[in-house]
Protein backbone atom coordinates (compact mmCIF):
# COMPACT_ATOMS: atom_id res chain seq x y z
CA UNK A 1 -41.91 79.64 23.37
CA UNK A 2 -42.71 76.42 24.96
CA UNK A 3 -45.84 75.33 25.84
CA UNK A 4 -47.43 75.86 28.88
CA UNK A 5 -49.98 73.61 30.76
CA UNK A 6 -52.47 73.94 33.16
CA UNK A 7 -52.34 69.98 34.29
CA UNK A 8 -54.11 67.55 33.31
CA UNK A 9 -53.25 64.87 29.97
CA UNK A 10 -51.19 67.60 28.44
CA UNK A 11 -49.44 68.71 31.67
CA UNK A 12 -45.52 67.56 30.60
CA UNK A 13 -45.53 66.17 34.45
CA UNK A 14 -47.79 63.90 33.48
CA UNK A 15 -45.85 60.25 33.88
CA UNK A 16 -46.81 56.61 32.72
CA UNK A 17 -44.17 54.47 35.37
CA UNK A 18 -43.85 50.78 34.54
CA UNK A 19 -44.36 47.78 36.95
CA UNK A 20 -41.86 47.59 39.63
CA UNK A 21 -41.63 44.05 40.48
CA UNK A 22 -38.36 43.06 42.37
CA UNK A 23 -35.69 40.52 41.80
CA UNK A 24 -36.81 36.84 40.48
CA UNK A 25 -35.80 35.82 44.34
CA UNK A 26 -34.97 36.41 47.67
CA UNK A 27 -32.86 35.80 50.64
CA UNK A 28 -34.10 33.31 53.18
CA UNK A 29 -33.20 34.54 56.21
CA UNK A 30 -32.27 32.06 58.93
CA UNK A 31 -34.16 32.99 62.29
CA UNK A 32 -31.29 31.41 64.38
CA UNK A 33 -28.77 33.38 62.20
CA UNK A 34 -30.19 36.20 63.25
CA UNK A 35 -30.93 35.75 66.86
CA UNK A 36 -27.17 35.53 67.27
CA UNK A 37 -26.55 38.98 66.53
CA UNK A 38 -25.41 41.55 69.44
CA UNK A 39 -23.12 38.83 70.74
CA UNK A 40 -19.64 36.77 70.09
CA UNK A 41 -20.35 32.85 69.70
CA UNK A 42 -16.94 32.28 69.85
CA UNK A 43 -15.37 29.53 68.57
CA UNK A 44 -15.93 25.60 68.56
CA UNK A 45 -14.03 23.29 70.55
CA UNK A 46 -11.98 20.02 69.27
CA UNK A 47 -12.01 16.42 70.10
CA UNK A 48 -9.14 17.29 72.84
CA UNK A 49 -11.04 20.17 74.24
CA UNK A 50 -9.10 22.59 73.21
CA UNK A 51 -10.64 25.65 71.31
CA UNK A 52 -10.58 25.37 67.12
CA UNK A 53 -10.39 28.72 64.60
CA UNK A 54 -13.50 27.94 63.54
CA UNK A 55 -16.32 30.20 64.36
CA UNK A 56 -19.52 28.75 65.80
CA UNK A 57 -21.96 31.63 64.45
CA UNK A 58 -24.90 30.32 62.21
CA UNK A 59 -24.73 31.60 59.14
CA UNK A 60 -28.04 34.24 58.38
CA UNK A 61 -28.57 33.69 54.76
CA UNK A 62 -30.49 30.55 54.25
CA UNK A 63 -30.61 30.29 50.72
CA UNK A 64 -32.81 32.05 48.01
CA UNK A 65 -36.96 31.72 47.74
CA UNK A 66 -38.98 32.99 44.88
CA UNK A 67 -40.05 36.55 45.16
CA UNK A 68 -43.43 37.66 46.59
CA UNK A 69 -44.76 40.20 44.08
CA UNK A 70 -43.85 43.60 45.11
CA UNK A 71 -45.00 47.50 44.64
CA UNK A 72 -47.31 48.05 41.71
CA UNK A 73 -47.55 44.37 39.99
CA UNK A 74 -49.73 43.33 43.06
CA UNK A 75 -52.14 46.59 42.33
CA UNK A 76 -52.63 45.29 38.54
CA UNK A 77 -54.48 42.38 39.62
CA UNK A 78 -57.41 44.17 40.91
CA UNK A 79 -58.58 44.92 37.29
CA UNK A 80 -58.97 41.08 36.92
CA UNK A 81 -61.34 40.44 39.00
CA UNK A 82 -62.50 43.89 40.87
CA UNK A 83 -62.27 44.90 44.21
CA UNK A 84 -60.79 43.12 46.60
CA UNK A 85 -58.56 40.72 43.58
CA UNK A 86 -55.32 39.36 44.95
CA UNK A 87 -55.67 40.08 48.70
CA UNK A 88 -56.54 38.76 51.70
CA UNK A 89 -60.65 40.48 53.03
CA UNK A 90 -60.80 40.46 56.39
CA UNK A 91 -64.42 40.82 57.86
CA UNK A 92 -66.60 39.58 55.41
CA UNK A 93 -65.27 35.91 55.88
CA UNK A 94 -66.31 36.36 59.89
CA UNK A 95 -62.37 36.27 60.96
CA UNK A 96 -64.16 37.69 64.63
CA UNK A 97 -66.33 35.21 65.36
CA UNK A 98 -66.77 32.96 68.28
CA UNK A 99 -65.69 29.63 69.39
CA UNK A 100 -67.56 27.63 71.85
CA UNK A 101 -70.87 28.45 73.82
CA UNK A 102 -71.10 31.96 76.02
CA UNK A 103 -70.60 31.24 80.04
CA UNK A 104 -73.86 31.07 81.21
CA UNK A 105 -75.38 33.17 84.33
CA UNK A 106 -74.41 36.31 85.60
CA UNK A 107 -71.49 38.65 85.29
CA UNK A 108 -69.69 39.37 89.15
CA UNK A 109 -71.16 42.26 90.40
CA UNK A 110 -68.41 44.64 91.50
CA UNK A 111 -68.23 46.34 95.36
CA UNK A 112 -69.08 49.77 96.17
CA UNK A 113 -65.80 51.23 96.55
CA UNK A 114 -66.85 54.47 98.28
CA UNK A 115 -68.00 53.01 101.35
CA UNK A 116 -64.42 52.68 102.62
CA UNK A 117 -63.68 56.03 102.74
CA UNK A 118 -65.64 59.01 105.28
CA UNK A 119 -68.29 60.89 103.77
CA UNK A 120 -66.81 64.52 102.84
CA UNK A 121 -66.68 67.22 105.17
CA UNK A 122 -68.95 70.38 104.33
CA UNK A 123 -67.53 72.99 107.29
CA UNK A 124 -64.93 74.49 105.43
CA UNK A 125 -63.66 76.08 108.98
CA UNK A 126 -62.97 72.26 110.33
CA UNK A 127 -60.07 71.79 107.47
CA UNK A 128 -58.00 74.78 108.46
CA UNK A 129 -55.72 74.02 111.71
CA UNK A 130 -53.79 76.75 113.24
């Protein structure tokens, strides 16, 4: 009979997955590549002026760049150094804080809005017409 487990260390769902990094690079993807898609280039034109075979699409793939460290490599480095290890704290650096002096005097004060329309009427027997 096998054994059965209530969870925990002994549970046999109980999984160990290695680091998933990703391939050793990447494709660079051109940005003018890729704005031509959703339309036809067409093709280039000769010396003569007459049109060539040649296709005048950029090409999207711009080469190869190394990898950025993917899925749960980038989580290992935060037992090297603690919280916050390998990324980018927002907030404690100040990224809100302000440039240049505060405009001096007053804010606009804004217009009273209900004084263009009549005051409301309180005889309900003026609002029916017959």
């Amino acid at each position: 009979m096998p054994k059965l487990s209530g969870g925990g260390i002994t549970s046999n769902k109980l999984v160990h997955p290695n680091v998933k990094t990703g391939p050793a690079s990447s494709n660079k993807m051109d940005p003018r590549g890729v704005s031509q898609y959703g339309y036809a280039p067409g093709s280039t034109l000769d010396k003569a002026g007459s049109f060539t075979t040649k296709n005048s699409a950029l090409s999207v793939n711009a080469g190869t760049m190394p990898q950025a460290e993917l899925g749960n490599k980038v989580a290992l480095n935060v037992g090297k150094g603690g919280v916050g290890t390998g990324r980018t704290l927002y907030g404690q650096g100040g990224t809100q804080q302000m440039h240049g002096a505060p405009v001096q005097g007053n804010a606009p004060q804004g217009r009273d809005i209900f004084a263009q329309f009549p005051p409301e009427v309180t005889d309900k027997n003026t609002l029916v017409r017959k």
